[in-house]
N, C-alpha and C. Protein backbone atom coordinates (compact mmCIF):
# COMPACT_ATOMS: atom_id res chain seq x y z
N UNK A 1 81.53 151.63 14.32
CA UNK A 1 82.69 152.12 13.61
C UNK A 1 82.41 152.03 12.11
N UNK A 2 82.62 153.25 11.67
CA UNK A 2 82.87 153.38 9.93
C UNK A 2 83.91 152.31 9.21
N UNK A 3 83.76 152.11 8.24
CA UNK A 3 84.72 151.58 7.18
C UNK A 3 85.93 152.68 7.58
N UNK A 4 85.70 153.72 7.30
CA UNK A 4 86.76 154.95 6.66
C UNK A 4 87.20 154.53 8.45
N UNK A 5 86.55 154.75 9.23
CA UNK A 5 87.22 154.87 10.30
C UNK A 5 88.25 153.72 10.94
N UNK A 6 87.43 152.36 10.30
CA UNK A 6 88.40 150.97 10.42
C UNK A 6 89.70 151.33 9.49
N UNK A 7 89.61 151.85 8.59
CA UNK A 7 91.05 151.37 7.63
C UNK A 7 91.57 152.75 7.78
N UNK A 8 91.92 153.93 8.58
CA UNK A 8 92.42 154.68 9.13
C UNK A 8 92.95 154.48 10.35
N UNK A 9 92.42 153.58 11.13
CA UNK A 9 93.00 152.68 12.38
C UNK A 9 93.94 151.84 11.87
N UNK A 10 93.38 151.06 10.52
CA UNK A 10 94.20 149.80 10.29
C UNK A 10 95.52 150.56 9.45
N UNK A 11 95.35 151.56 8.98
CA UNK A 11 96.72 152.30 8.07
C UNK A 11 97.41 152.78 9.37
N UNK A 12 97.01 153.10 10.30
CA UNK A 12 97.84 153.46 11.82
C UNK A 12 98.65 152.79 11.84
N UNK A 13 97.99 151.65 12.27
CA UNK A 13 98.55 150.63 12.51
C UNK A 13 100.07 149.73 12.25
N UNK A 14 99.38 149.65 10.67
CA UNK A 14 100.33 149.40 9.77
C UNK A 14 101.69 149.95 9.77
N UNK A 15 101.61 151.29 9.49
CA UNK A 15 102.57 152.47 9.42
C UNK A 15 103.02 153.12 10.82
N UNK A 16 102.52 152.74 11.62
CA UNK A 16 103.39 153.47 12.88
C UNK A 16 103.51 152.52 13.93
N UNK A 17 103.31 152.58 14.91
CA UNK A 17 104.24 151.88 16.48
C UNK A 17 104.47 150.37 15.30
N UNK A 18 103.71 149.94 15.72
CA UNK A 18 103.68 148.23 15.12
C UNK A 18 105.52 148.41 14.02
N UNK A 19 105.16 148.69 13.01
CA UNK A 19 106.72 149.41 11.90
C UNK A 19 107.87 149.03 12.70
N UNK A 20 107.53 150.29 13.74
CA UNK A 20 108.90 150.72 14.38
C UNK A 20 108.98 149.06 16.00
N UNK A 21 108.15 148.57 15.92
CA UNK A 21 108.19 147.48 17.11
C UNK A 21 109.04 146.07 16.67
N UNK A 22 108.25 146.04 15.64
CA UNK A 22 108.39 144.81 14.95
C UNK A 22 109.20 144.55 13.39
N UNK A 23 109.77 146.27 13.37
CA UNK A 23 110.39 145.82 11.93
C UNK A 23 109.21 146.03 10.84
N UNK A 24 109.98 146.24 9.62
CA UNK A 24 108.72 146.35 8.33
C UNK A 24 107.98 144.82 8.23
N UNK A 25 106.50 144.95 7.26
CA UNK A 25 105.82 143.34 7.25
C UNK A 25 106.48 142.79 6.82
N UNK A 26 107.56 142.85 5.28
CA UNK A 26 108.22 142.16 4.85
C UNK A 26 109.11 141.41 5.11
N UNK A 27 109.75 142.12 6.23
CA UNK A 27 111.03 140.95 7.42
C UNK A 27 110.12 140.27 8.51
N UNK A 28 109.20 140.89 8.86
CA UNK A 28 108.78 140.53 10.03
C UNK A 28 107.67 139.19 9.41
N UNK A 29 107.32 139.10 8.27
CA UNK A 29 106.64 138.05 7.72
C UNK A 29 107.73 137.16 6.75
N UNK A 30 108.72 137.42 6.88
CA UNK A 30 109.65 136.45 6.21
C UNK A 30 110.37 135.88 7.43
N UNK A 31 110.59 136.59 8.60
CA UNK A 31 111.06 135.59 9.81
C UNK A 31 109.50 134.49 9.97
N UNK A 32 108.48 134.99 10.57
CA UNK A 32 107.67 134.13 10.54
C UNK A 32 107.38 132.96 9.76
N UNK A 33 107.52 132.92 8.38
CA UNK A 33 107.26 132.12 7.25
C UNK A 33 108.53 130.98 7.81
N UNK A 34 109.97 131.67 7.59
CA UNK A 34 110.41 130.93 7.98
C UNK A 34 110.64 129.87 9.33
N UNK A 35 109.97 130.86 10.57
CA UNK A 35 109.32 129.93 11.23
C UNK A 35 108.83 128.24 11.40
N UNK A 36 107.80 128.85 10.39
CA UNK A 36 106.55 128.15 10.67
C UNK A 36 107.22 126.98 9.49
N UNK A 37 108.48 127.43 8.61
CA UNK A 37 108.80 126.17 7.96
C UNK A 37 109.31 125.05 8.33
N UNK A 38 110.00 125.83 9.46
CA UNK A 38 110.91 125.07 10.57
C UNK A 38 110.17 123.87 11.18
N UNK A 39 108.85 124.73 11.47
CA UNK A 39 107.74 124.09 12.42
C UNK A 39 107.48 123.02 11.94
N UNK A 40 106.85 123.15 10.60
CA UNK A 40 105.66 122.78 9.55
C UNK A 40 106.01 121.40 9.10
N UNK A 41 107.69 121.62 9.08
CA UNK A 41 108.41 120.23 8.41
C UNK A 41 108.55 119.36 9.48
N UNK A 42 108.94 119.65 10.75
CA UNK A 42 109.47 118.82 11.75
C UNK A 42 108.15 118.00 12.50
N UNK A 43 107.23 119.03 12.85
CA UNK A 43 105.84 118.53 13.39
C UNK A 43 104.92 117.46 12.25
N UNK A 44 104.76 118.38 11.19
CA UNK A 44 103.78 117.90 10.75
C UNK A 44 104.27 117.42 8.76
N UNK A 45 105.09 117.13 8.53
CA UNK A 45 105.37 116.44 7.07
C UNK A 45 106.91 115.26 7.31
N UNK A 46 107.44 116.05 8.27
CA UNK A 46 108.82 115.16 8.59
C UNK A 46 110.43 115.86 8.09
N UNK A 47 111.25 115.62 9.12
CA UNK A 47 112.12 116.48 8.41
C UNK A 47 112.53 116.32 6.96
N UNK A 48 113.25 117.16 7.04
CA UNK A 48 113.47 117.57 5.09
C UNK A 48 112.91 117.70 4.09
N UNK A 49 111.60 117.58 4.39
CA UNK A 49 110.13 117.70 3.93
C UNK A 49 110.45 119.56 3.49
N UNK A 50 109.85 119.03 1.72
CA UNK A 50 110.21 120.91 1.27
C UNK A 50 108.59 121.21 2.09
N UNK A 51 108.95 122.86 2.70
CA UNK A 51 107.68 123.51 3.10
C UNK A 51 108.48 124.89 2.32
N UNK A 52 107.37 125.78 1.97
CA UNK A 52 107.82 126.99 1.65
C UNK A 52 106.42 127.36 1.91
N UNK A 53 106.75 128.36 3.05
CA UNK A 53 105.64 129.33 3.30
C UNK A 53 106.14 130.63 2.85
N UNK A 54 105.47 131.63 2.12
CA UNK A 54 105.99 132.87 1.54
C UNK A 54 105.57 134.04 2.48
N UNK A 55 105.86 135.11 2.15
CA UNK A 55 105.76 136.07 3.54
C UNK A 55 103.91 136.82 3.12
N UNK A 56 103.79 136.70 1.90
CA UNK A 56 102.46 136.59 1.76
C UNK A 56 101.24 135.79 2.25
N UNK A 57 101.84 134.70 2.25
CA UNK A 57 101.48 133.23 2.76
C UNK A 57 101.03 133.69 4.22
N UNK A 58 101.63 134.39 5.07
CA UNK A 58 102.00 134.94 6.73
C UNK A 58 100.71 135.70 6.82
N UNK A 59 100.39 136.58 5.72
CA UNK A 59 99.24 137.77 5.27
C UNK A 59 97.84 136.29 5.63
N UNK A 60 98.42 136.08 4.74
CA UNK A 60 96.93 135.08 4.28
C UNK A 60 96.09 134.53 5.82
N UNK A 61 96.91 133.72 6.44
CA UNK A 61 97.20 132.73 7.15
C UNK A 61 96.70 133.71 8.51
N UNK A 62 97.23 134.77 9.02
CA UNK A 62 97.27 136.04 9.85
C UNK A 62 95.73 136.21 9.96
N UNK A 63 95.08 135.95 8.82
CA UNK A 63 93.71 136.55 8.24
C UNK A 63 92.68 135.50 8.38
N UNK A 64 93.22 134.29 8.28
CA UNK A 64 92.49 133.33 8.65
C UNK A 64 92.39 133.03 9.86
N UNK A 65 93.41 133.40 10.70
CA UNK A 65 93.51 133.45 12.27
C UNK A 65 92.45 134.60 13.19
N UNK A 66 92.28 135.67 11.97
CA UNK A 66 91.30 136.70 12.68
C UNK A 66 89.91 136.14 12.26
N UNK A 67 89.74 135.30 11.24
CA UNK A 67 88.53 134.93 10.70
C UNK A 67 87.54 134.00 11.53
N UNK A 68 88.75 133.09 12.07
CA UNK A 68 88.39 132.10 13.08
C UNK A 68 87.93 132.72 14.28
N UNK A 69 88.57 133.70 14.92
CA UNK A 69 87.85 134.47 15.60
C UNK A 69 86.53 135.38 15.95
N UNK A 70 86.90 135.62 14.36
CA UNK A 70 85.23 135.95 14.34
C UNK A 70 83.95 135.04 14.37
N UNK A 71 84.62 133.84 13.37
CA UNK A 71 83.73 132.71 13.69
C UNK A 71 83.32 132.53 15.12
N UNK A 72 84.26 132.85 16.20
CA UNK A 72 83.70 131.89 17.09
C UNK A 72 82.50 132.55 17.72
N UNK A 73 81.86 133.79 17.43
CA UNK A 73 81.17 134.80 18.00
C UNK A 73 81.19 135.56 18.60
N UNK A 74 82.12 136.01 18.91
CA UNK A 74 82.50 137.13 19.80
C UNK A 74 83.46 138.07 19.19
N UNK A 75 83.31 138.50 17.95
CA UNK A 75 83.63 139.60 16.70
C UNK A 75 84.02 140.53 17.97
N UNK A 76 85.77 141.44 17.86
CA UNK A 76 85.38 142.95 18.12
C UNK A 76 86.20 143.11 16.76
N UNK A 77 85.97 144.74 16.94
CA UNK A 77 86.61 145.88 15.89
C UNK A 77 88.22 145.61 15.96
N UNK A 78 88.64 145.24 16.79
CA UNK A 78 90.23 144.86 16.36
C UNK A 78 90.20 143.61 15.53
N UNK A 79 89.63 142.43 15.14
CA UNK A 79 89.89 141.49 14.27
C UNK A 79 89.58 142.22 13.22
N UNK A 80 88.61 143.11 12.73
CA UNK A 80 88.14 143.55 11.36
C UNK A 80 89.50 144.31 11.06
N UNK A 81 90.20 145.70 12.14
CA UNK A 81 91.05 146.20 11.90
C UNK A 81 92.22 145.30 11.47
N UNK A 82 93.20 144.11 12.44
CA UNK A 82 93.63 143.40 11.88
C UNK A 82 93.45 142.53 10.29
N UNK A 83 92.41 142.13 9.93
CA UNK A 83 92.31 141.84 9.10
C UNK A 83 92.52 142.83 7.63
N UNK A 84 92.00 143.69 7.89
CA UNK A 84 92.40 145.04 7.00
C UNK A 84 94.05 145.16 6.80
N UNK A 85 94.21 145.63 8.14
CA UNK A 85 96.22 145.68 8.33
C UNK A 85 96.88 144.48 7.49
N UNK A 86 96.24 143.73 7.49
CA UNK A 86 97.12 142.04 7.08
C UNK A 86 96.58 141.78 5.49
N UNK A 87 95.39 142.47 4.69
CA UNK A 87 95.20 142.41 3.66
C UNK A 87 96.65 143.66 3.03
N UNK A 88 96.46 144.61 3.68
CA UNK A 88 97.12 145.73 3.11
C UNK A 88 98.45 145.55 2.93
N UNK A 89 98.95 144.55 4.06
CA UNK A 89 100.28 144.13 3.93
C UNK A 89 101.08 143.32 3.02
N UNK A 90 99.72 142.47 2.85
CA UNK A 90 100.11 140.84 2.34
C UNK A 90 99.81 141.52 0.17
N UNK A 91 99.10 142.46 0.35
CA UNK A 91 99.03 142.99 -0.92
C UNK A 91 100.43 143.75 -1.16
N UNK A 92 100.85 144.63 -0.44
CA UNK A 92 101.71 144.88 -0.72
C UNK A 92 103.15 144.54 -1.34
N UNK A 93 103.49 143.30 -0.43
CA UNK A 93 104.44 142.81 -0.83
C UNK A 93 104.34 141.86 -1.78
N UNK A 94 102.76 141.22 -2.39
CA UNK A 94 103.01 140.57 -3.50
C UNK A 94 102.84 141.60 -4.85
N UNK A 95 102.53 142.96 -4.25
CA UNK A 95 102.97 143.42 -5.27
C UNK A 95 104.40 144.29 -5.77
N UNK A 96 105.14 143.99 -5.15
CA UNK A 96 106.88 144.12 -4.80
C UNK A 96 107.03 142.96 -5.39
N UNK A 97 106.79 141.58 -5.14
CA UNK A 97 107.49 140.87 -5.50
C UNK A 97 107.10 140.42 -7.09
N UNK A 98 105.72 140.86 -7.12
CA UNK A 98 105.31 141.18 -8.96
C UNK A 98 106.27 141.95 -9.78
N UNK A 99 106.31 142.85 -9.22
CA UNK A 99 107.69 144.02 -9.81
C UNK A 99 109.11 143.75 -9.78
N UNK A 100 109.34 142.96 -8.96
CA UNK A 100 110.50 142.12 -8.68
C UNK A 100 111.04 141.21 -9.90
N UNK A 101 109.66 140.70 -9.89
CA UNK A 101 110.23 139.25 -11.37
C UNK A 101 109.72 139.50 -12.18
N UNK A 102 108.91 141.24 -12.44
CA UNK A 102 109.23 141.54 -14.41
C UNK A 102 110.68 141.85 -14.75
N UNK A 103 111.58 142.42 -13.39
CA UNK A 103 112.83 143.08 -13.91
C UNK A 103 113.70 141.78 -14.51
């Protein structure tokens, strides 16, 4: 598989079924974040423990989850695609939220 051909899969992706399944990245990585704050404090710092995971944070984290995968040796073309999808996303919205707090 091509580059051009991975990040034409991964803009698929992004922008169609997945969108309409799961909601845009921005809600669908701000439920998660908040999630995992829920999680993050109770498991592992203690309650009331500040956690703030950001929905970028979800991008990052998403990416490190495909990375590990690849680590383990057995790479396919959907972790590279994922990883693409989850850069594109996690860029996106920090650059919304750049534009956000010049206004």
């Amino acid at each position: 598989m091509t580059r051009s051909e991975l990040l034409q899969i991964a803009e698929k992706a992004v922008n169609g079924d997945r969108e309409q399944d799961y909601g845009s990245p921005e809600n669908n990585f701000k439920t998660i974040a908040n999630l995992w704050e829920i999680y993050i404090s109770a498991k592992c710092v203690g309650q009331g423990a500040d956690v703030c995971i950001l929905p970028q944070d979800v991008a990052v984290m998403l990416i490190l989850l495909k990375t590990a995968r690849i680590a383990s040796g057995h790479a396919k073309n959907d972790n590279w695609i994922d990883i693409a999808g989850y850069a594109a996303c996690g860029g996106e919205i920090e650059s919304t939220e750049e534009k956000n707090n010049e206004r």
